[in-house]
C-alpha atoms as a PDB file:
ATOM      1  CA  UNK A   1     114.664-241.552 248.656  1.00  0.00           C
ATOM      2  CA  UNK A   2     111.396-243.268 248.695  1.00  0.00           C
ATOM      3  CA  UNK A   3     108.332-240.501 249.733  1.00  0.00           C
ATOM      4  CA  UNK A   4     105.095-242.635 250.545  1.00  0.00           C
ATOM      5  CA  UNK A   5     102.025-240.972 250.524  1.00  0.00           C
ATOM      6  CA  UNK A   6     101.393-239.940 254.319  1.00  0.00           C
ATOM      7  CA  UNK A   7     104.421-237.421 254.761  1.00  0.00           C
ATOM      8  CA  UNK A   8     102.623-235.801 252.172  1.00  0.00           C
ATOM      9  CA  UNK A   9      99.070-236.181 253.104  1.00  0.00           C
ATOM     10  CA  UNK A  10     100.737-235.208 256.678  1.00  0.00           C
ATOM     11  CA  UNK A  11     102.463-231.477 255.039  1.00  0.00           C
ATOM     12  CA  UNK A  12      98.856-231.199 252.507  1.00  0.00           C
ATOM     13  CA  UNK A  13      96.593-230.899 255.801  1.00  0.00           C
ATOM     14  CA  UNK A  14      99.085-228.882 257.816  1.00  0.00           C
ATOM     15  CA  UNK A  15      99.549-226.298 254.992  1.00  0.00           C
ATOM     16  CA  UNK A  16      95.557-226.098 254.350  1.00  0.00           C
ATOM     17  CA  UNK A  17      94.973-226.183 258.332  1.00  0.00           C
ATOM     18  CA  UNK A  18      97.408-223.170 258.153  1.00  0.00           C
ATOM     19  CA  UNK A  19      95.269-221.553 255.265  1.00  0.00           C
ATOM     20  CA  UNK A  20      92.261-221.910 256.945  1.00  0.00           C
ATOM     21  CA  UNK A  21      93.059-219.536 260.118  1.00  0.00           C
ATOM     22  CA  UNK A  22      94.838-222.481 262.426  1.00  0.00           C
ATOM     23  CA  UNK A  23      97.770-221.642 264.106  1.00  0.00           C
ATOM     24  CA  UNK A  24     101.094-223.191 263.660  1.00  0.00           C
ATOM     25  CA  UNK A  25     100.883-225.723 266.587  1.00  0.00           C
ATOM     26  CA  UNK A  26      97.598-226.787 266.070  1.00  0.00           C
ATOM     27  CA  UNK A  27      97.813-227.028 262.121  1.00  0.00           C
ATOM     28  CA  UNK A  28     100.856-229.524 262.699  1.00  0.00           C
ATOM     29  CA  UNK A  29      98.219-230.977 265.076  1.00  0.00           C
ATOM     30  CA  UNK A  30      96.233-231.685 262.376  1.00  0.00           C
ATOM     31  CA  UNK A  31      97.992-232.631 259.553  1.00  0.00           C
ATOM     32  CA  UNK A  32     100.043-235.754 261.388  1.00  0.00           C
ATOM     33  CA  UNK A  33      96.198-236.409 263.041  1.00  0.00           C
ATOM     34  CA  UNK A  34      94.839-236.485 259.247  1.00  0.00           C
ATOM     35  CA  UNK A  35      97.250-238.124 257.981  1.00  0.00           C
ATOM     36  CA  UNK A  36      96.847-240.666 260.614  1.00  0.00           C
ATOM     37  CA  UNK A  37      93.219-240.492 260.086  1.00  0.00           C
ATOM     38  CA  UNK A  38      93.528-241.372 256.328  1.00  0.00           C
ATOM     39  CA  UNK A  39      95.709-244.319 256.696  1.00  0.00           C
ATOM     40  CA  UNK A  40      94.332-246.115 259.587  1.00  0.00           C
ATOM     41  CA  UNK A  41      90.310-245.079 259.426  1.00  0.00           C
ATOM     42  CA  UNK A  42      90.081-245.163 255.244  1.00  0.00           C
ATOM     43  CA  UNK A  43      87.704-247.814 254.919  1.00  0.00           C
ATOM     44  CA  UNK A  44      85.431-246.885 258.521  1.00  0.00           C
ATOM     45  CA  UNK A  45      82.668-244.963 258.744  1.00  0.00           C
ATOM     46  CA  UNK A  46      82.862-241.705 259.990  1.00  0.00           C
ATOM     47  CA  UNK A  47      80.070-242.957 262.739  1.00  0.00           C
ATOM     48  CA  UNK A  48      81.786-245.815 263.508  1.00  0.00           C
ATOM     49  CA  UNK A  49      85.139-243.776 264.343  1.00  0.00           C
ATOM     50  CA  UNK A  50      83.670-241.467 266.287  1.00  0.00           C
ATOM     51  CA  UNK A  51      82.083-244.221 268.338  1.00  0.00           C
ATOM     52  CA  UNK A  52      85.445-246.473 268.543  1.00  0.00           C
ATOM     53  CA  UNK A  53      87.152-242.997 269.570  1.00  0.00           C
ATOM     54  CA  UNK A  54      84.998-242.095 272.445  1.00  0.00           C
ATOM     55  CA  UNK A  55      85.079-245.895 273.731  1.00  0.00           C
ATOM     56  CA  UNK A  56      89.174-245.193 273.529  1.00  0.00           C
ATOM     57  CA  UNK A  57      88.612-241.751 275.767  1.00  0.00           C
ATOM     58  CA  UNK A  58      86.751-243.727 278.401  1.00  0.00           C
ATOM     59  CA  UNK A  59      88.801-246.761 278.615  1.00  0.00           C
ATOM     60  CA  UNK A  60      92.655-245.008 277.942  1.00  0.00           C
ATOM     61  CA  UNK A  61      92.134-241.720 279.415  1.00  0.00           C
ATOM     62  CA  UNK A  62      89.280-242.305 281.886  1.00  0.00           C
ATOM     63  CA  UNK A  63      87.580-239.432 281.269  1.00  0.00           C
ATOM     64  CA  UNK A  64      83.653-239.182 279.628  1.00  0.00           C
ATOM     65  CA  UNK A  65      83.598-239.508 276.324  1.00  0.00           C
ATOM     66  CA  UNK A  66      81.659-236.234 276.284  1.00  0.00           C
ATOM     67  CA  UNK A  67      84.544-234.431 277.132  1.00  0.00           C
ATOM     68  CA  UNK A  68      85.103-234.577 273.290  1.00  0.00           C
ATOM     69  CA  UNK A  69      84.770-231.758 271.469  1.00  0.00           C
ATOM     70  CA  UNK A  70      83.501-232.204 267.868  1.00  0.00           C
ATOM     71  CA  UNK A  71      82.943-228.191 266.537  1.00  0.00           C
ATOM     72  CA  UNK A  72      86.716-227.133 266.868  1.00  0.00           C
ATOM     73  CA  UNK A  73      87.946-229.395 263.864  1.00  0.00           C
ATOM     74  CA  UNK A  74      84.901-229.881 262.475  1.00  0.00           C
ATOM     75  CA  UNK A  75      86.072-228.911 259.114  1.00  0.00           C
ATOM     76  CA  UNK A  76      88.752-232.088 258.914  1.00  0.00           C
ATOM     77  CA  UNK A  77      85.937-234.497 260.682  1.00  0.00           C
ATOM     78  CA  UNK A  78      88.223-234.720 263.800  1.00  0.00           C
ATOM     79  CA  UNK A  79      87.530-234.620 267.448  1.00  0.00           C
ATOM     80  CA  UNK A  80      89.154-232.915 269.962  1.00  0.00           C
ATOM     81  CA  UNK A  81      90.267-233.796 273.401  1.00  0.00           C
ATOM     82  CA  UNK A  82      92.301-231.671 275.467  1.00  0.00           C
ATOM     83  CA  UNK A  83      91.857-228.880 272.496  1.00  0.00           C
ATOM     84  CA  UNK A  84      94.164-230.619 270.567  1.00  0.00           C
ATOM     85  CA  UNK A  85      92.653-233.536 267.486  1.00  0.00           C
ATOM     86  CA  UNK A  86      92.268-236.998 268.925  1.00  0.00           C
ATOM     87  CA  UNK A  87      92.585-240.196 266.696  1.00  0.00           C
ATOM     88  CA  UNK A  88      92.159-243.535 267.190  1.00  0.00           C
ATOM     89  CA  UNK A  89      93.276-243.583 270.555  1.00  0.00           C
ATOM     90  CA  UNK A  90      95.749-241.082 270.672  1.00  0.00           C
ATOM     91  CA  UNK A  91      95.687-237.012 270.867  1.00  0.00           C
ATOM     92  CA  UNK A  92      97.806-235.502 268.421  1.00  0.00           C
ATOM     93  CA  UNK A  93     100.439-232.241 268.992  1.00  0.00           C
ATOM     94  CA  UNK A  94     102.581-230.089 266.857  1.00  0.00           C
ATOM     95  CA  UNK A  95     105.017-232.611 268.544  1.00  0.00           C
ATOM     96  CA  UNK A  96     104.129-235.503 266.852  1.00  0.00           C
ATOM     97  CA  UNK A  97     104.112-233.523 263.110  1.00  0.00           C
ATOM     98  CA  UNK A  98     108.050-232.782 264.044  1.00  0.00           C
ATOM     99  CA  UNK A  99     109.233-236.321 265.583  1.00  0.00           C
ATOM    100  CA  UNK A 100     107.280-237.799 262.504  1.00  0.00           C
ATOM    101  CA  UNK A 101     109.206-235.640 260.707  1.00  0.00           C
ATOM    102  CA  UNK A 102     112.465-236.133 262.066  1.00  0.00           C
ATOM    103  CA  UNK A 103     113.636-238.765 260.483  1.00  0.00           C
ATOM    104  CA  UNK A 104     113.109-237.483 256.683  1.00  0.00           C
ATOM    105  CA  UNK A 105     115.387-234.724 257.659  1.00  0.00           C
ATOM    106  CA  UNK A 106     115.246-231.061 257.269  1.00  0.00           C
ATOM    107  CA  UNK A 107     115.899-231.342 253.333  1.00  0.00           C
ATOM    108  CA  UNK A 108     113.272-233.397 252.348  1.00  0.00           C
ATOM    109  CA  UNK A 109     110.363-232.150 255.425  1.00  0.00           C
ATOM    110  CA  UNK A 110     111.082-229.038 253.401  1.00  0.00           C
ATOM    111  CA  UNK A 111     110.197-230.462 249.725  1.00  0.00           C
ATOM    112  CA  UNK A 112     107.369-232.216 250.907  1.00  0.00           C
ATOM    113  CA  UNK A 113     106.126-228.917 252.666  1.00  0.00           C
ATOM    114  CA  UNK A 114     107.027-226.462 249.493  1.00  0.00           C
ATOM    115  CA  UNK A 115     104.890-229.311 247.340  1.00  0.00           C
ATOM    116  CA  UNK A 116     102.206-229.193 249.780  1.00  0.00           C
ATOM    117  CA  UNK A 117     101.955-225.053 249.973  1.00  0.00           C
ATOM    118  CA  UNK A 118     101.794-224.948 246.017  1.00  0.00           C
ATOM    119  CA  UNK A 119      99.064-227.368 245.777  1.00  0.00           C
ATOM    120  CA  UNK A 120      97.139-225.548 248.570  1.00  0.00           C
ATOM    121  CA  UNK A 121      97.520-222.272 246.638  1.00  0.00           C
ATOM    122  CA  UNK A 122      95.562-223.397 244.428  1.00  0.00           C
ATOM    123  CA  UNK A 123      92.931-224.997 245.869  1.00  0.00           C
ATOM    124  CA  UNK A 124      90.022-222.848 246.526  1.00  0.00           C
ATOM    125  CA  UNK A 125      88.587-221.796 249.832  1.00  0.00           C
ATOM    126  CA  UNK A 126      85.456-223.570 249.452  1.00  0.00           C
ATOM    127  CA  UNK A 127      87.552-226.856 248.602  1.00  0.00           C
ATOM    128  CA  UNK A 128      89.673-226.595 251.432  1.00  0.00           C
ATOM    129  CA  UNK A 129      86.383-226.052 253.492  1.00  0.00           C
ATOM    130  CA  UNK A 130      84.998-229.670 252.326  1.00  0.00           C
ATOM    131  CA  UNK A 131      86.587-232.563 253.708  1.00  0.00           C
ATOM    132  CA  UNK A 132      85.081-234.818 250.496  1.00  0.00           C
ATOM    133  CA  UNK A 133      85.776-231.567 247.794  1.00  0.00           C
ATOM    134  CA  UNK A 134      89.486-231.143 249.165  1.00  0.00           C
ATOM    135  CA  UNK A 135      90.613-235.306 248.923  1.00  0.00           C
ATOM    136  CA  UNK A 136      88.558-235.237 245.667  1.00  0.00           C
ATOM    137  CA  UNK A 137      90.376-231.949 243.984  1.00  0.00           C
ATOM    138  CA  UNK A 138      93.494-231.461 246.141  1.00  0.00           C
ATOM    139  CA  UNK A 139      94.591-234.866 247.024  1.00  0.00           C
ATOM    140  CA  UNK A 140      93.704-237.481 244.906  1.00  0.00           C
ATOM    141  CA  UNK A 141      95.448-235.644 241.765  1.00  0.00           C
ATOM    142  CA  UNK A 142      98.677-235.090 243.417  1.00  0.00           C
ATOM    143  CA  UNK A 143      98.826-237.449 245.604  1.00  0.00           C
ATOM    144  CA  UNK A 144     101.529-239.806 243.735  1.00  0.00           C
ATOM    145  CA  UNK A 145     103.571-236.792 242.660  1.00  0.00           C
ATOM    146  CA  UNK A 146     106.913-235.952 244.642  1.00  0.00           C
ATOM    147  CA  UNK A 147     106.913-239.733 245.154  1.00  0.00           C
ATOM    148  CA  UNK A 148     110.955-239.970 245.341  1.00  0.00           C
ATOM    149  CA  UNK A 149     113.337-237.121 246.061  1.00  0.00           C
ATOM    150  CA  UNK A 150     117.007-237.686 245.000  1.00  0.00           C
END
């Protein structure tokens, strides 16, 4: 089987989320929102997000965009809405980690999640603190490892 790079980018964030102090539901949270992040929001500003996310708050979920809360994920650059990381247009849950999930099957989620907690033993506080030092040290070298699993 084919593994792309965003179940693994997905398991990488949840597994440094969890090392980081976030609990289980909200470090699923993050790493499908990160993941998501990554792949949709690569080649945008981190400005330019932020201002195409709180336009998406107003208009989808009719509330003020300064209902956003920017401190509680700070560390990943993600906002928060609802105290759970919002995206695009969308607020992610530990939900959305385990439908995403779903169809790799328990098997494979749990090779993808074993590479992921090795690489983030690794990986220094401080790096897993930096959004740039973390892709830069953590990601970037592994990233196209585990890329099929038989």
């Amino acid at each position: 089987m084919r593994i792309n790079r965003f179940p693994k980018m997905a398991a990488l964030q949840y597994k440094r989320a969890l090392r980081l102090g976030f609990d289980e539901p909200h470090a699923k949270a993050i790493g499908i929102a990160e993941a998501t992040k990554y792949a949709i929001f690569k080649n945008l500003s981190y400005k330019r997000r932020v201002a195409s996310e709180k336009e998406a708050v107003v208009k989808k979920y009719k509330k003020p965009e300064t209902l956003l809360d920017t401190t509680t994920y700070e560390i990943f650059k993600l906002q928060a809405l609802d105290g759970w990381p919002f995206v695009g247009d969308k607020i992610y849950t530990d939900e959305d980690y385990d439908k995403y999930f779903m169809k790799w099957g328990d098997e494979v989620k749990s090779k993808i999640e074993e590479w992921a907690e090795e690489i983030i033993k690794k990986c220094d506080e401080k790096v897993l603190k930096s959004e740039n030092k973390f892709f830069n040290e953590c990601w970037k070298p592994h990233r196209d490892e585990l890329s099929s699993i038989e």
